[in-house]
Structures are given as C-alpha cells and as structure tokens.
C-alpha atoms as a PDB file:
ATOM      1  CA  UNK A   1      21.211  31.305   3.824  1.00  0.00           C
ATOM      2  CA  UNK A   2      19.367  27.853   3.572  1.00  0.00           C
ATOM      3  CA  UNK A   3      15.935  26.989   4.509  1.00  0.00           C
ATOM      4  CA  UNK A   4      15.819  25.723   7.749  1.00  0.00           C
ATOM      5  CA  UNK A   5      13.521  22.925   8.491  1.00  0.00           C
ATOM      6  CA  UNK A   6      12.029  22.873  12.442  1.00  0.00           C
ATOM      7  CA  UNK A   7       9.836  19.844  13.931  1.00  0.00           C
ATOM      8  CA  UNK A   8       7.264  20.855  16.388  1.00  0.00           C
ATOM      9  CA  UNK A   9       5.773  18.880  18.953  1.00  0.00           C
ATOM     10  CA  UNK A  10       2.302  18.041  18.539  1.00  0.00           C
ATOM     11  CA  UNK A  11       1.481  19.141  22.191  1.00  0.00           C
ATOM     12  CA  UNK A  12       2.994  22.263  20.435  1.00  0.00           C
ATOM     13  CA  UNK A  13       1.072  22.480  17.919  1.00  0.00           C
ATOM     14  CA  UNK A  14      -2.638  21.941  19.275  1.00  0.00           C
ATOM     15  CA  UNK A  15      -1.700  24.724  21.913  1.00  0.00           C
ATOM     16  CA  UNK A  16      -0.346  27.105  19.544  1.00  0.00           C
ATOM     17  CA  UNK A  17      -3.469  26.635  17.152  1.00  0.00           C
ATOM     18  CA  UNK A  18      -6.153  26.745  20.292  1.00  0.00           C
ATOM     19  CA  UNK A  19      -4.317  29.938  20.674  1.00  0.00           C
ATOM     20  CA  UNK A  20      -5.221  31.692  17.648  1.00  0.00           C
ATOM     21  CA  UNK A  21      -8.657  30.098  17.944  1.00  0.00           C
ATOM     22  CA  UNK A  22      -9.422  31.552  21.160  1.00  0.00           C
ATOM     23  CA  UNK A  23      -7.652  35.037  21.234  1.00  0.00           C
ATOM     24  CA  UNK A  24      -7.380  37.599  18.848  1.00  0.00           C
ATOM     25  CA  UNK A  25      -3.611  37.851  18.097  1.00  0.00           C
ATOM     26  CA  UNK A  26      -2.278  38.418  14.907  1.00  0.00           C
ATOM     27  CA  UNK A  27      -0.673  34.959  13.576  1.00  0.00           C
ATOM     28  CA  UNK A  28       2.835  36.580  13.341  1.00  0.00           C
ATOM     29  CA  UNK A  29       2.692  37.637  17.212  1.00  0.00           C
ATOM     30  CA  UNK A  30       1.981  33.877  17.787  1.00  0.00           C
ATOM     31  CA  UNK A  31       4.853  32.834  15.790  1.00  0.00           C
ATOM     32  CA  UNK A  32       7.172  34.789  17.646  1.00  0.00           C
ATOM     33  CA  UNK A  33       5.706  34.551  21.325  1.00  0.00           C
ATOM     34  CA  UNK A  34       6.226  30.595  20.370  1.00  0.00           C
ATOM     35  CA  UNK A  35       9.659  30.536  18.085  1.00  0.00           C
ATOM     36  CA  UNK A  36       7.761  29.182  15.461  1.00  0.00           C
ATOM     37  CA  UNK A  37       9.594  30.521  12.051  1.00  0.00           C
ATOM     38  CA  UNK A  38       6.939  31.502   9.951  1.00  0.00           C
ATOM     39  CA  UNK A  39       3.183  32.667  10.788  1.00  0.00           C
ATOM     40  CA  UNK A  40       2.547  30.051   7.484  1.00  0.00           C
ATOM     41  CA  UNK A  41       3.200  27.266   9.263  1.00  0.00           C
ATOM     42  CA  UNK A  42       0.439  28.034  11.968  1.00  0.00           C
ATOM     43  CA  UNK A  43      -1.402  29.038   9.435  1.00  0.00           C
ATOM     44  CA  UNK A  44      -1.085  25.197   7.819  1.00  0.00           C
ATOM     45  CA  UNK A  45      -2.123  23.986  11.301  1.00  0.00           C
ATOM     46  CA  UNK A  46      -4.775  25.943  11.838  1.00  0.00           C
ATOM     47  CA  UNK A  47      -6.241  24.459   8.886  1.00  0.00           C
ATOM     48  CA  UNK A  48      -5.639  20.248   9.825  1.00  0.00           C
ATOM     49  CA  UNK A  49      -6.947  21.413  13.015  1.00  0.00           C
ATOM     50  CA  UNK A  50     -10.356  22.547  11.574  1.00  0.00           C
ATOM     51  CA  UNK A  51     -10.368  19.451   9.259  1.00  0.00           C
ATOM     52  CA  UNK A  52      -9.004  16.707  11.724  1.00  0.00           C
ATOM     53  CA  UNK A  53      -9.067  18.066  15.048  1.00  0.00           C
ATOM     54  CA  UNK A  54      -6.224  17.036  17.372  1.00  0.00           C
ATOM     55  CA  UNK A  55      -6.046  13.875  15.227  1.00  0.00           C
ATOM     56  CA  UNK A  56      -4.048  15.567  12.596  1.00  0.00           C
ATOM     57  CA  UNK A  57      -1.006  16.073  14.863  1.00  0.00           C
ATOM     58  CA  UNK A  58      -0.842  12.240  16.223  1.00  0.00           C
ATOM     59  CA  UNK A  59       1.272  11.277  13.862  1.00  0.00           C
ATOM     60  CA  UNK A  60       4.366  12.396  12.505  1.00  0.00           C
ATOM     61  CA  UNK A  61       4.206  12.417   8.519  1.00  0.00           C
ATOM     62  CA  UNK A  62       7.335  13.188   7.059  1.00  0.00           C
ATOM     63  CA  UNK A  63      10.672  12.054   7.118  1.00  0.00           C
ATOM     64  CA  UNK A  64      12.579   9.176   8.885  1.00  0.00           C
ATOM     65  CA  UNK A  65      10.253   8.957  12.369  1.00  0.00           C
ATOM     66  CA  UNK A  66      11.757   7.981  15.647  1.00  0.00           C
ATOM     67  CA  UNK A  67       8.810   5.797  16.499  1.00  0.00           C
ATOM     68  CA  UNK A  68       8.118   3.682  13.545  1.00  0.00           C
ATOM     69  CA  UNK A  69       4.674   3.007  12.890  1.00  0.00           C
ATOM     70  CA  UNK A  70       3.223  -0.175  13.203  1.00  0.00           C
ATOM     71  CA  UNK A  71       1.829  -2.138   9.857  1.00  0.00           C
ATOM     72  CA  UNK A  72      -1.699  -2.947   9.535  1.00  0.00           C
ATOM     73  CA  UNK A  73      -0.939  -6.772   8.092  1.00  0.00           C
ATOM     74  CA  UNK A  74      -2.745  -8.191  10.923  1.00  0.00           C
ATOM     75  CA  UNK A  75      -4.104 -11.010   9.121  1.00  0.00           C
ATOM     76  CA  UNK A  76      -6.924 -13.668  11.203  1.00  0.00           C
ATOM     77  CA  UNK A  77      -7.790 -16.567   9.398  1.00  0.00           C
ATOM     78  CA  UNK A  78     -10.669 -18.971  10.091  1.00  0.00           C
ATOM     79  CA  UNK A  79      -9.183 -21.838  10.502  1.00  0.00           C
ATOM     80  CA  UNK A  80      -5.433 -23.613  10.142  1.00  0.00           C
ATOM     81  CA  UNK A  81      -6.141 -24.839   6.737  1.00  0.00           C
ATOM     82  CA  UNK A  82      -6.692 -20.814   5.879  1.00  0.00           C
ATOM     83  CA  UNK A  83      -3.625 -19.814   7.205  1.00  0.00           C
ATOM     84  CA  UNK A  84      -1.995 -22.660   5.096  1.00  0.00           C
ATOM     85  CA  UNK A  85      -3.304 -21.405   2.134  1.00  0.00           C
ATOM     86  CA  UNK A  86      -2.404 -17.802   2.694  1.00  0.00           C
ATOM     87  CA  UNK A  87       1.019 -18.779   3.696  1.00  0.00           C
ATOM     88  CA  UNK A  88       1.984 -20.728   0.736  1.00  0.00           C
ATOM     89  CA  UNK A  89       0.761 -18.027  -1.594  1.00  0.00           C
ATOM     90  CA  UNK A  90       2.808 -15.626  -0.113  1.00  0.00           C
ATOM     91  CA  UNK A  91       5.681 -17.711  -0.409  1.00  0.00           C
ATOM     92  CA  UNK A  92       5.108 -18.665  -3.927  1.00  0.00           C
ATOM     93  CA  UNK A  93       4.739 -15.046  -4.754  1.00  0.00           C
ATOM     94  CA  UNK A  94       7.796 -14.242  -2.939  1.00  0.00           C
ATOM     95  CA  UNK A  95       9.857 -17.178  -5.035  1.00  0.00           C
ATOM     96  CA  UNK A  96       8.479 -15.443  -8.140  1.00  0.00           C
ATOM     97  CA  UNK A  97       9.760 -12.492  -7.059  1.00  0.00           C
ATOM     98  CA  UNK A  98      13.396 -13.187  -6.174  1.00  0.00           C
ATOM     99  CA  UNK A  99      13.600 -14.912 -10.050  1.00  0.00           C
ATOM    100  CA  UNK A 100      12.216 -11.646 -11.144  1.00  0.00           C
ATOM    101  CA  UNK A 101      14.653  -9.811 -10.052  1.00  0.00           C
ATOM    102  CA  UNK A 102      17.389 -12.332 -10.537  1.00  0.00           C
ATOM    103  CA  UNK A 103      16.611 -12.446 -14.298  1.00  0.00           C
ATOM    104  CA  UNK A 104      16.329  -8.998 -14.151  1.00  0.00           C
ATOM    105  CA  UNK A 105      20.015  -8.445 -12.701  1.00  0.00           C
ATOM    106  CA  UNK A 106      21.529 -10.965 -15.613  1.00  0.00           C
ATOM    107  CA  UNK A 107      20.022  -8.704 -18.552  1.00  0.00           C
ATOM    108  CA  UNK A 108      22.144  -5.546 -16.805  1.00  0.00           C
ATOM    109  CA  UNK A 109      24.990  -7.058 -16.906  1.00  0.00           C
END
C-alpha cells in the first residue's frame, strides 16, 4: 500500500499543536482524536510552532497551491526617467535571452 499524502488546514494545525502544548496527551492519542496519520507529523509542527509561532502555518509550502502567492517585484522608481531606464534594461535582457535560447535550439537540432 502507497504512502498517502494528507493536507491539513492551518487552523488545524495551530489547534492540534496548542493541544499538545497545553495538555498532557501522548502525541499518538492526538493523532487519532484528530485523524491526523502519523504522531510525526505533529511532532514536525510542534517544532515550526516553537520556532515560528502561528506564522509557520500561513502559508502553504509545497506543491501546486490553490492561492498563488503574490511576487515581491514591486519595483518604485524616483522619477519617470528611472523607470525608463529600468524598463529598457529589462527588455534588452529579455532580447538577449530569447537569442540565447534560439541559438541554443539550432545547435540541438
């Protein structure tokens, strides 16, 4: 039989890991009072929790996530002239780029 990989809610998470903090249970009663597969896995939590606090289960780190993340290119620029510059950099770069990979594309063939 194959591993089976669950995701957990983070609400999930922080309350199962306040859990253990607070009582005394055993984490393999947790695991089963809460369906969670393997006392391990609390375990793992239980540790990000002590590092990160409930920060560590904001965001989702693995896989494919339903709510993409949001890049960090938020560029400000001084002035117009800036902008301009930055602009036709990144285009230049780009151009570069495509005849990189077009060159690269003729010497597989």
């Amino acid at each position: 039989m194959g591993r089976i990989n669950n995701k957990y809610p983070s609400e999930l998470k922080i309350k199962v890991v306040k859990r253990y903090l607070e009582d005394e249970e055993s984490l393999q009663d947790i695991a089963d009072e809460f369906g969670i597969s393997s006392k391990t896995q609390i375990h793992n939590w239980v540790k990000k929790y002590e590092e990160l606090g409930e920060e560590a289960f904001k965001f989702e780190k693995r896989g494919n996530p339903k709510d993409k993340k949001e890049l960090k290119n938020n560029f400000t620029f001084d002035n117009l002239e800036d902008e301009v510059i930055f602009l036709r950099m990144e285009n230049e770069y780009l151009k570069r780029f495509c005849e990189m990979l077009k060159r690269s594309l003729r010497i597989k063939k």
